[in-house]
N, C-alpha and C. Protein backbone atom coordinates (compact mmCIF):
# COMPACT_ATOMS: atom_id res chain seq x y z
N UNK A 1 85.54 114.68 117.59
CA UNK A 1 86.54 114.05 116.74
C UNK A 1 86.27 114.47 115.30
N UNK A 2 87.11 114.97 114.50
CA UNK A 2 87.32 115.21 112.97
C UNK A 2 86.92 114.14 112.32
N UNK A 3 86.25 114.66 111.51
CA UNK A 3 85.37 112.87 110.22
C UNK A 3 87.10 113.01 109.93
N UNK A 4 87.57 113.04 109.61
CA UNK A 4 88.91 112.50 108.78
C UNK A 4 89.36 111.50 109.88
N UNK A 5 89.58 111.74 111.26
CA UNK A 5 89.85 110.27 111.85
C UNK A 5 88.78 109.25 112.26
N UNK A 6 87.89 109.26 112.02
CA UNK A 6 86.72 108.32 112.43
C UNK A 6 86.75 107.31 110.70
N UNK A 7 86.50 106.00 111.25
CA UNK A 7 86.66 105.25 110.74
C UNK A 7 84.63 104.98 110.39
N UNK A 8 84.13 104.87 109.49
CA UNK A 8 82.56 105.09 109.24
C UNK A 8 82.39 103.68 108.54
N UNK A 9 83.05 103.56 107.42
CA UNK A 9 82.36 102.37 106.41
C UNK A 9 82.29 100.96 107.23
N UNK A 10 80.99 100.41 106.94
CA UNK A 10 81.03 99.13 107.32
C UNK A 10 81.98 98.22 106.50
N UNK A 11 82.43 97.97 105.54
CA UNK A 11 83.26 97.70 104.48
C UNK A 11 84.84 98.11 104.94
N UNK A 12 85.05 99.05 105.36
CA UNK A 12 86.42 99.02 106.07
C UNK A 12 86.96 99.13 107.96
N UNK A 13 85.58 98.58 108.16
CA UNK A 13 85.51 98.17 109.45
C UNK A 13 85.87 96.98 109.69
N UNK A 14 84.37 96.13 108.95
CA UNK A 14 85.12 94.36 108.48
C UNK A 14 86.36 93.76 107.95
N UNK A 15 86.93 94.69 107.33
CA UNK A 15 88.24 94.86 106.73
C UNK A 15 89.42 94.65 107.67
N UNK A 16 88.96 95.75 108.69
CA UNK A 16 90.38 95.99 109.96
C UNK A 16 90.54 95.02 110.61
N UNK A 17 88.79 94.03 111.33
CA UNK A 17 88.65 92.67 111.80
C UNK A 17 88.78 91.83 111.49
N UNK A 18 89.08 91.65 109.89
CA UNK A 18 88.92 90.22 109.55
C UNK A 18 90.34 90.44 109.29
N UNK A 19 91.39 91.40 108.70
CA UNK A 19 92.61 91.32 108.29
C UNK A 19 93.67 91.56 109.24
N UNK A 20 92.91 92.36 110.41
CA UNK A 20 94.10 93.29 111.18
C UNK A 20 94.58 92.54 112.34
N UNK A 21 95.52 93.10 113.39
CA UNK A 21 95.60 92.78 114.18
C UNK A 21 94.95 92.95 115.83
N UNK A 22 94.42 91.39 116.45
CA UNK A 22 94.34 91.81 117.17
C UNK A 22 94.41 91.65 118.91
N UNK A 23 93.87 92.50 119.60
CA UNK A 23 94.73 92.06 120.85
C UNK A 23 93.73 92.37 121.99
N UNK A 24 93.25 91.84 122.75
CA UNK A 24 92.23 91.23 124.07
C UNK A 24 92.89 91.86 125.13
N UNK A 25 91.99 92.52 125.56
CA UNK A 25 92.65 93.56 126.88
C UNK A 25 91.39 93.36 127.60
N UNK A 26 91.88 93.31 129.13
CA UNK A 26 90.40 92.61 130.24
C UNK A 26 88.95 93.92 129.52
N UNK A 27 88.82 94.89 129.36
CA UNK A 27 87.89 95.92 129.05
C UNK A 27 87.97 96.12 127.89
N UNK A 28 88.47 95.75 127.04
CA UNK A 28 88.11 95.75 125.43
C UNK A 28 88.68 94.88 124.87
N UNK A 29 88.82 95.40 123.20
CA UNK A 29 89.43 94.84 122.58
C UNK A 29 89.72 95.93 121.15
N UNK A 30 91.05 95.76 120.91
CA UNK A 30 91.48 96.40 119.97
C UNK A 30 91.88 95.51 118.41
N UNK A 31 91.33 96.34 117.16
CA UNK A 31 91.97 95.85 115.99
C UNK A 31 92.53 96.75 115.71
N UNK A 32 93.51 96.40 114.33
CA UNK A 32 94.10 97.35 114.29
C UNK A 32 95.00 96.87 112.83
N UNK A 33 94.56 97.73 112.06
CA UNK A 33 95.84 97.75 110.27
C UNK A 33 96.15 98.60 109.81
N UNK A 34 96.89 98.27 109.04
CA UNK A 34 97.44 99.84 108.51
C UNK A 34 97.17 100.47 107.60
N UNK A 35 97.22 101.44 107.24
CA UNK A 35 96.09 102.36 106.19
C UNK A 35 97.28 103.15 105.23
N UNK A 36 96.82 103.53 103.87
CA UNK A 36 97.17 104.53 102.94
C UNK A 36 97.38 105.99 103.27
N UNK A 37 96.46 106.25 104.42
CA UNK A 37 96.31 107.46 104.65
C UNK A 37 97.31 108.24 105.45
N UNK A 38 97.11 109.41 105.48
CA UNK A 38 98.18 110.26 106.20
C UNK A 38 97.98 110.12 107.94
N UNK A 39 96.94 109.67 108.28
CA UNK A 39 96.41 110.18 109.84
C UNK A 39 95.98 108.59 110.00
N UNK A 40 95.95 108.43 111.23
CA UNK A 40 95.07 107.29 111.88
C UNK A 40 93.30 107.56 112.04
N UNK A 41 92.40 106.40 111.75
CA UNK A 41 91.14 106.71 111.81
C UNK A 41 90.98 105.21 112.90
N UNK A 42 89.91 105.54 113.70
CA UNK A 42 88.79 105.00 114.77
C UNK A 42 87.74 104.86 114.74
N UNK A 43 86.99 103.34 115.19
CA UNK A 43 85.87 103.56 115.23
C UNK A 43 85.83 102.53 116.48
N UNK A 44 84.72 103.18 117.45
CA UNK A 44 84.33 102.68 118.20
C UNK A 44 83.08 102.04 119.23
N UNK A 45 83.33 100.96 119.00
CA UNK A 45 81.73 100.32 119.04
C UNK A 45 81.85 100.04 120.91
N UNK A 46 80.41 100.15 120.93
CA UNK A 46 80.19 99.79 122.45
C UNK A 46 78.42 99.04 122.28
N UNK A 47 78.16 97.16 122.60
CA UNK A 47 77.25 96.79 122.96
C UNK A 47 76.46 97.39 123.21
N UNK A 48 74.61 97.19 123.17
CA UNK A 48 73.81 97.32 123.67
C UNK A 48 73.82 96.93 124.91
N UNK A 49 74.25 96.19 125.28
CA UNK A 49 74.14 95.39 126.88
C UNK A 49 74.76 96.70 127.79
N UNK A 50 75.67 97.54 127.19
CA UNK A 50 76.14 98.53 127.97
C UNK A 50 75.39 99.44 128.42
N UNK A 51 74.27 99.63 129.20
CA UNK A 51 73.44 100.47 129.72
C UNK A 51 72.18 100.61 128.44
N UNK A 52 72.04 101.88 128.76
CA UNK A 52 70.79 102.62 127.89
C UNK A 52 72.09 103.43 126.97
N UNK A 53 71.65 104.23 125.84
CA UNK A 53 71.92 105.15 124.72
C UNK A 53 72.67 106.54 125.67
N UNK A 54 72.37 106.76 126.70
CA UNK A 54 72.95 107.59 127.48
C UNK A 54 74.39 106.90 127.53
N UNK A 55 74.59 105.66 128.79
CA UNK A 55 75.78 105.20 129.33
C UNK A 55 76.53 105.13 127.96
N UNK A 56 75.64 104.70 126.55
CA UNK A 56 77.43 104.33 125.92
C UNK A 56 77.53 105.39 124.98
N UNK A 57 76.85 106.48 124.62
CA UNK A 57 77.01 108.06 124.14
C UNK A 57 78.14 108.22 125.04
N UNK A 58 78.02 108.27 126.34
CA UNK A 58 79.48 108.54 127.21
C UNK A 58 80.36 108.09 127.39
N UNK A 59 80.68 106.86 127.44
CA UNK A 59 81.83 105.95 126.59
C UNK A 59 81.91 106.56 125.70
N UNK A 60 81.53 106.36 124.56
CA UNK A 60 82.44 107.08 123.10
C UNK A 60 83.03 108.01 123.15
N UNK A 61 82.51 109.23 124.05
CA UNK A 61 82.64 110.64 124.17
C UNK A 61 84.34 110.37 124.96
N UNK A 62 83.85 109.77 126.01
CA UNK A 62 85.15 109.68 126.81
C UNK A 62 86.43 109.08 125.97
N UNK A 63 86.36 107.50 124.64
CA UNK A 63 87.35 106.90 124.38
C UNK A 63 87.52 108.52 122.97
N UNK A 64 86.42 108.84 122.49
CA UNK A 64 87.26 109.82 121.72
C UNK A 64 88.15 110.87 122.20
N UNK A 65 87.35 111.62 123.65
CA UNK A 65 88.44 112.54 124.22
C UNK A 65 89.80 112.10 124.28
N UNK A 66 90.02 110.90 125.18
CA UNK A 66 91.35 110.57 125.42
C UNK A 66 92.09 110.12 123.78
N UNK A 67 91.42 109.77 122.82
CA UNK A 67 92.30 109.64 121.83
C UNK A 67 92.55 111.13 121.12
N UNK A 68 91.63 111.98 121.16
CA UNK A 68 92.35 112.65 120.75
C UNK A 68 92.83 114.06 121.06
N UNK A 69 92.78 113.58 122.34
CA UNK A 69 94.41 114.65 122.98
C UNK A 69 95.64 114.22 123.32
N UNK A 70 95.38 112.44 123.24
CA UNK A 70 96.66 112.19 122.92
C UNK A 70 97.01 111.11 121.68
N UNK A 71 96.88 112.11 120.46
CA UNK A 71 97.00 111.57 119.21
C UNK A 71 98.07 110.47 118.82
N UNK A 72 97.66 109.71 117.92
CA UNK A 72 99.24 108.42 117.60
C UNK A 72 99.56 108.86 116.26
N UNK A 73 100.34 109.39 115.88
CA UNK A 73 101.17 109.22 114.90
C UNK A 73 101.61 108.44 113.89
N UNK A 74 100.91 107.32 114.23
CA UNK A 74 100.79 106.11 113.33
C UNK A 74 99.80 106.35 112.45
N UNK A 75 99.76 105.18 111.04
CA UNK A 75 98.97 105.59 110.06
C UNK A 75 98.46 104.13 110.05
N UNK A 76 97.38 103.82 110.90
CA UNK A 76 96.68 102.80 111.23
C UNK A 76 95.18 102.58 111.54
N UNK A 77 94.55 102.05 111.21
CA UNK A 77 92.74 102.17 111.58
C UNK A 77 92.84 101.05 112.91
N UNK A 78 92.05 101.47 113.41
CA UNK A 78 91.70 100.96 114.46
C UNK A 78 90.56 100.67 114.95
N UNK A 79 89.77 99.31 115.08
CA UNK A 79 88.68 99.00 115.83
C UNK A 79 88.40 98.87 117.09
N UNK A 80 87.67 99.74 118.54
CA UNK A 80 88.13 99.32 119.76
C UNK A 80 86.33 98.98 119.96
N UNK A 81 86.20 97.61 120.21
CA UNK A 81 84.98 97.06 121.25
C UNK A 81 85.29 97.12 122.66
N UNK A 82 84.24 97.87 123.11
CA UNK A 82 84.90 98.18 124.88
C UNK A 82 83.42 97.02 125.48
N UNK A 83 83.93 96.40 126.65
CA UNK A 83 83.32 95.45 127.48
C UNK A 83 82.40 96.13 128.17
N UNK A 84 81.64 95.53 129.05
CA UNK A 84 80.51 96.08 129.54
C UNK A 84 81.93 96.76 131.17
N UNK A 85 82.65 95.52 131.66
CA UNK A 85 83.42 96.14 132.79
C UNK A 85 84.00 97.79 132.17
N UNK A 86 84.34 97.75 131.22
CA UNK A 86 85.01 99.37 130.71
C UNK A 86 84.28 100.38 131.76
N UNK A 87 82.86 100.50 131.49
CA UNK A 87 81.88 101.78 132.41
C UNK A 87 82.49 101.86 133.99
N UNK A 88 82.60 100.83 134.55
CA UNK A 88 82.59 101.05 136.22
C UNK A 88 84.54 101.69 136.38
N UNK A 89 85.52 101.71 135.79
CA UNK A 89 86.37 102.22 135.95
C UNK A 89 86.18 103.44 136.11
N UNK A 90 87.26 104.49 136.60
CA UNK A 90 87.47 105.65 136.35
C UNK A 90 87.77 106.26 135.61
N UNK A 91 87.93 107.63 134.75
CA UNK A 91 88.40 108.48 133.92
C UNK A 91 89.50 108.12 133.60
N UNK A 92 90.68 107.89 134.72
CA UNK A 92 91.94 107.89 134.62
C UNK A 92 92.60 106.53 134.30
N UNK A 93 91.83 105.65 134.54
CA UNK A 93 92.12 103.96 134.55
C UNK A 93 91.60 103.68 133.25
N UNK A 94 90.80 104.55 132.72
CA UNK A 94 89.92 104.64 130.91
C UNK A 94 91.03 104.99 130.09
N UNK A 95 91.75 106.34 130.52
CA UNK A 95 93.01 107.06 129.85
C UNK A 95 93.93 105.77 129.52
N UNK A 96 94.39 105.54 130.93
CA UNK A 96 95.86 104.64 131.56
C UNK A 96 95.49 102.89 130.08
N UNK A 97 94.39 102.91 130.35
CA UNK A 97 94.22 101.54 129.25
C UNK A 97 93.96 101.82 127.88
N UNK A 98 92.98 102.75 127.41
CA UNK A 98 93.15 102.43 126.30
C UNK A 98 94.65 103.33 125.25
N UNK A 99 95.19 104.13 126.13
CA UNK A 99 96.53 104.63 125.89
C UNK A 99 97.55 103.36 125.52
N UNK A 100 97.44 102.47 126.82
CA UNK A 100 98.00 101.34 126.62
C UNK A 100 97.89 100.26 125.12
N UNK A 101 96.58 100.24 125.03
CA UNK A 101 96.48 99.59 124.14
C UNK A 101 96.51 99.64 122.42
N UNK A 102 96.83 101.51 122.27
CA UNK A 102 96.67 101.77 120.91
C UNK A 102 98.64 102.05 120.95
N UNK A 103 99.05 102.38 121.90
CA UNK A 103 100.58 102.42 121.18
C UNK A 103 101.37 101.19 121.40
């Protein structure tokens, strides 16, 4: 993923959560506000409880792939906390939801 869409500052992380909107999906949870910027930025957190440093390196890897091959067009930051259930799904049921949940 391009530093221009990754969302980094702790300061405009707290920002997206405490101001933005948001919405409870059984395997995560999404925030979400709207930004100045030209592009949408992400950041995505995954618990310790989620395995070892391996299992959630691969989560991220996976929620960044699917976001960004299929990019949103919106000019919005977005916070996604994924649940510990997120891991035992499939690739395609990973796509099918969090697709769902950012448009």
């Amino acid at each position: 993923m391009n530093k221009k869409y990754i969302l980094k500052k702790n300061e405009d992380i707290l920002l997206v959560i405490k101001n933005g909107i948001k919405k409870v999906y059984k395997h995560f949870i999404i925030y979400r506000k709207e930004n100045q910027l030209t592009n949408s930025r992400f950041c995505i957190s995954v618990s310790k409880k989620i395995g070892n440093a391996v299992v959630r390196n691969k989560l991220k890897r996976q929620v960044k792939d699917i976001i960004m091959k299929n990019m949103v067009t919106k000019k919005e930051d977005y916070v996604i906390i994924l649940s510990s259930s997120f891991k035992e799904l499939t690739f395609l049921d990973k796509k099918n939801e969090i697709l769902k949940g950012i448009e």
